[in-house]
Protein backbone atom coordinates (compact mmCIF):
# COMPACT_ATOMS: atom_id res chain seq x y z
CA UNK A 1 -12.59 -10.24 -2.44
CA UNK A 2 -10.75 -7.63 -4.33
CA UNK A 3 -9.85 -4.64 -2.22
CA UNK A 4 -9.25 -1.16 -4.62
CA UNK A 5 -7.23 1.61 -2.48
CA UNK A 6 -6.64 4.72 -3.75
CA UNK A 7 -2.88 5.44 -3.31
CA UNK A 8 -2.02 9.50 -3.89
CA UNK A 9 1.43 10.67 -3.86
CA UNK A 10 3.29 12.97 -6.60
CA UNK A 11 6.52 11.05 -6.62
CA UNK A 12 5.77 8.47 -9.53
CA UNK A 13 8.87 6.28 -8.54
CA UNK A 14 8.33 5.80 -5.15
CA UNK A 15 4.34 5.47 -5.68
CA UNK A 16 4.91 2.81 -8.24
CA UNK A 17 7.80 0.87 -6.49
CA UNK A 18 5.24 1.44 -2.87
CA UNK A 19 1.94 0.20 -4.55
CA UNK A 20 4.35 -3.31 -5.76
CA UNK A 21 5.74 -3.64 -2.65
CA UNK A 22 2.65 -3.37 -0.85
CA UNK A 23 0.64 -5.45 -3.51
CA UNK A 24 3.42 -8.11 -3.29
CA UNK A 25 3.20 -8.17 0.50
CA UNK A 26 -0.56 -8.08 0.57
CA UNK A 27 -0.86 -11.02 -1.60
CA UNK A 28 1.59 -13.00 0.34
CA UNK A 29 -0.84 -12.86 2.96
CA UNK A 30 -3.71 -13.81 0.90
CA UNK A 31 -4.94 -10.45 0.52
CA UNK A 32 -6.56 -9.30 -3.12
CA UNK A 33 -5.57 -5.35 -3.32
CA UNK A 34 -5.31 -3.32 -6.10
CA UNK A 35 -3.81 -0.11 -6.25
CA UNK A 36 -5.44 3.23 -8.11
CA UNK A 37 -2.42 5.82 -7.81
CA UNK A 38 -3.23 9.22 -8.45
CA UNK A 39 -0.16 12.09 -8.90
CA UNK A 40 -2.38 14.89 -7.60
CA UNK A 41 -5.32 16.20 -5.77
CA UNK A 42 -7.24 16.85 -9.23
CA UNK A 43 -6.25 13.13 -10.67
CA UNK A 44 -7.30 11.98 -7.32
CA UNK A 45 -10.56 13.44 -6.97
CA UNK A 46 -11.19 12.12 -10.82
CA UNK A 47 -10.83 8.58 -9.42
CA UNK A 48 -12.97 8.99 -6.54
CA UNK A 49 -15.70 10.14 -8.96
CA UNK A 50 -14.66 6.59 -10.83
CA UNK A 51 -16.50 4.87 -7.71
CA UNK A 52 -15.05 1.56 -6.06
CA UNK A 53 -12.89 2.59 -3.89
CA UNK A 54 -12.30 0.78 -0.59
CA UNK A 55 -10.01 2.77 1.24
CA UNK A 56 -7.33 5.77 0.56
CA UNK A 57 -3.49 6.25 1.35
CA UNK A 58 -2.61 9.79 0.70
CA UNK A 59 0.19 12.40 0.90
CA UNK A 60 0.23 15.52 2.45
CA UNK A 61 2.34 17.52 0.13
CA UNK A 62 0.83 17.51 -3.58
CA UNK A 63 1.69 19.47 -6.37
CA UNK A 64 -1.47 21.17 -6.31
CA UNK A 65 -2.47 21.78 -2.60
CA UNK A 66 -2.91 20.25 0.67
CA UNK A 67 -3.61 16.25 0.86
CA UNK A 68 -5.28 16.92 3.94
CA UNK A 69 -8.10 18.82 2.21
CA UNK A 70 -8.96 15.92 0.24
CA UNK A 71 -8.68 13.85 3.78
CA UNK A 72 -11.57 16.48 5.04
CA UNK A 73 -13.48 15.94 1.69
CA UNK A 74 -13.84 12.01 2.40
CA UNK A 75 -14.74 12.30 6.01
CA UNK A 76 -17.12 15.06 5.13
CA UNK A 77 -18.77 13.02 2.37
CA UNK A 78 -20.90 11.08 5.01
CA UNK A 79 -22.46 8.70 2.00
CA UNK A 80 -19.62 7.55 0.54
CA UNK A 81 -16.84 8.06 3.64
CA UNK A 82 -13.82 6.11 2.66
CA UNK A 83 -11.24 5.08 5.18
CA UNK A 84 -7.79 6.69 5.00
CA UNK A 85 -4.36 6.53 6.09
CA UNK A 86 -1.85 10.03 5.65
CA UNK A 87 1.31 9.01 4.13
CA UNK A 88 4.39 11.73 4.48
CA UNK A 89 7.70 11.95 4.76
CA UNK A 90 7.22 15.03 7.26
CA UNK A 91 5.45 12.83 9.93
CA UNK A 92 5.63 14.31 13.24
CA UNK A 93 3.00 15.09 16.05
CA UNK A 94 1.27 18.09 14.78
CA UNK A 95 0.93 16.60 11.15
CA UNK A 96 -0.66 13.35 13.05
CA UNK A 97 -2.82 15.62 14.48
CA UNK A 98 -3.70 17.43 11.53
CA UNK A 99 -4.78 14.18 9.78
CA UNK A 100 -6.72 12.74 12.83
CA UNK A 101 -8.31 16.40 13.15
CA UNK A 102 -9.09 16.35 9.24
CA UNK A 103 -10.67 12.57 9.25
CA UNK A 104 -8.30 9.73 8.65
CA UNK A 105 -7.76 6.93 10.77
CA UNK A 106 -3.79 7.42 11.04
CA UNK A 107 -0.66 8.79 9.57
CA UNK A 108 2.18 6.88 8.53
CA UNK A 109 5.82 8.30 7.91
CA UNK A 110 7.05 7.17 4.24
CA UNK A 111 9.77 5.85 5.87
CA UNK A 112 7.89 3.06 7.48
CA UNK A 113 8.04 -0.87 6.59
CA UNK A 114 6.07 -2.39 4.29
CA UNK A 115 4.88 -4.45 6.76
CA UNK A 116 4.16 -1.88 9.11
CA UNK A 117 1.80 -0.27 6.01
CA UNK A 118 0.26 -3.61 5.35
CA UNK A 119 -0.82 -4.08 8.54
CA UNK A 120 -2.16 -0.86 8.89
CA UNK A 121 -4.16 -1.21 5.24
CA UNK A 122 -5.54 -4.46 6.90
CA UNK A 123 -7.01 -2.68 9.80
CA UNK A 124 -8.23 0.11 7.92
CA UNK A 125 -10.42 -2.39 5.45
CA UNK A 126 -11.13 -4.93 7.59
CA UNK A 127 -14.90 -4.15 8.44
CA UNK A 128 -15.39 -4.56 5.05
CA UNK A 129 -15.87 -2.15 1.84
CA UNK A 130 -17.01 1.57 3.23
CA UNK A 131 -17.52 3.37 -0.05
CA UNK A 132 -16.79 5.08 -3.24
């Protein structure tokens, strides 16, 4: 089963080279993802509207705001909640706290393994599609 997760971060290098990585990894463990990358909060919230999502890895710092509102919009949106994972390169306790405090189920620096990241994605959509 084909798992879609949202992957939001402005850097278009590192998202692209992050989303193969992760893809290769994934599939090396028999794992179907695909990855729909978004380069802001607006491009984001266009492919939520798109539908299908499964779960969301997102960055703090955008170009136009605060990841962690969009965090607060998919906890908030109780019908279609989507799991999601913070992704920053400013990870420290108060900015875990933030996310856990805004709705996702973790933060992860963007220094952290792939493998670290793929087991986390496997956690977060393990109990099976939650939305979108």
């Amino acid at each position: 089963m084909e798992r879609r997760i949202l992957l939001v971060e402005d850097n278009a290098q590192f998202r692209e080279d992050f989303a193969r990585a992760l893809e290769r990894a994934m599939a090396a463990d028999s794992l179907d993802v695909v990855f729909v990358e978004a380069d802001s909060l607006a491009e984001a919230r266009a492919r939520l509207r798109e539908g299908g999502l499964d779960a969301a890895l997102i960055d703090v710092r955008l170009p136009d705001g605060d990841g962690l509102d969009l965090v607060r919009e998919l906890y908030d949106d109780a019908a279609g909640r989507i799991p999601t994972l913070v992704l920053t390169a400013y990870l420290d306790h108060t900015v875990a706290a933030r996310a856990m405090d805004a709705g996702a189920q973790g933060a992860l620096s963007k220094v952290v393994s792939v493998p670290e990241t793929v087991e986390a994605l496997k956690r977060l959509t393990s109990s099976g599609r939650s939305g979108g």
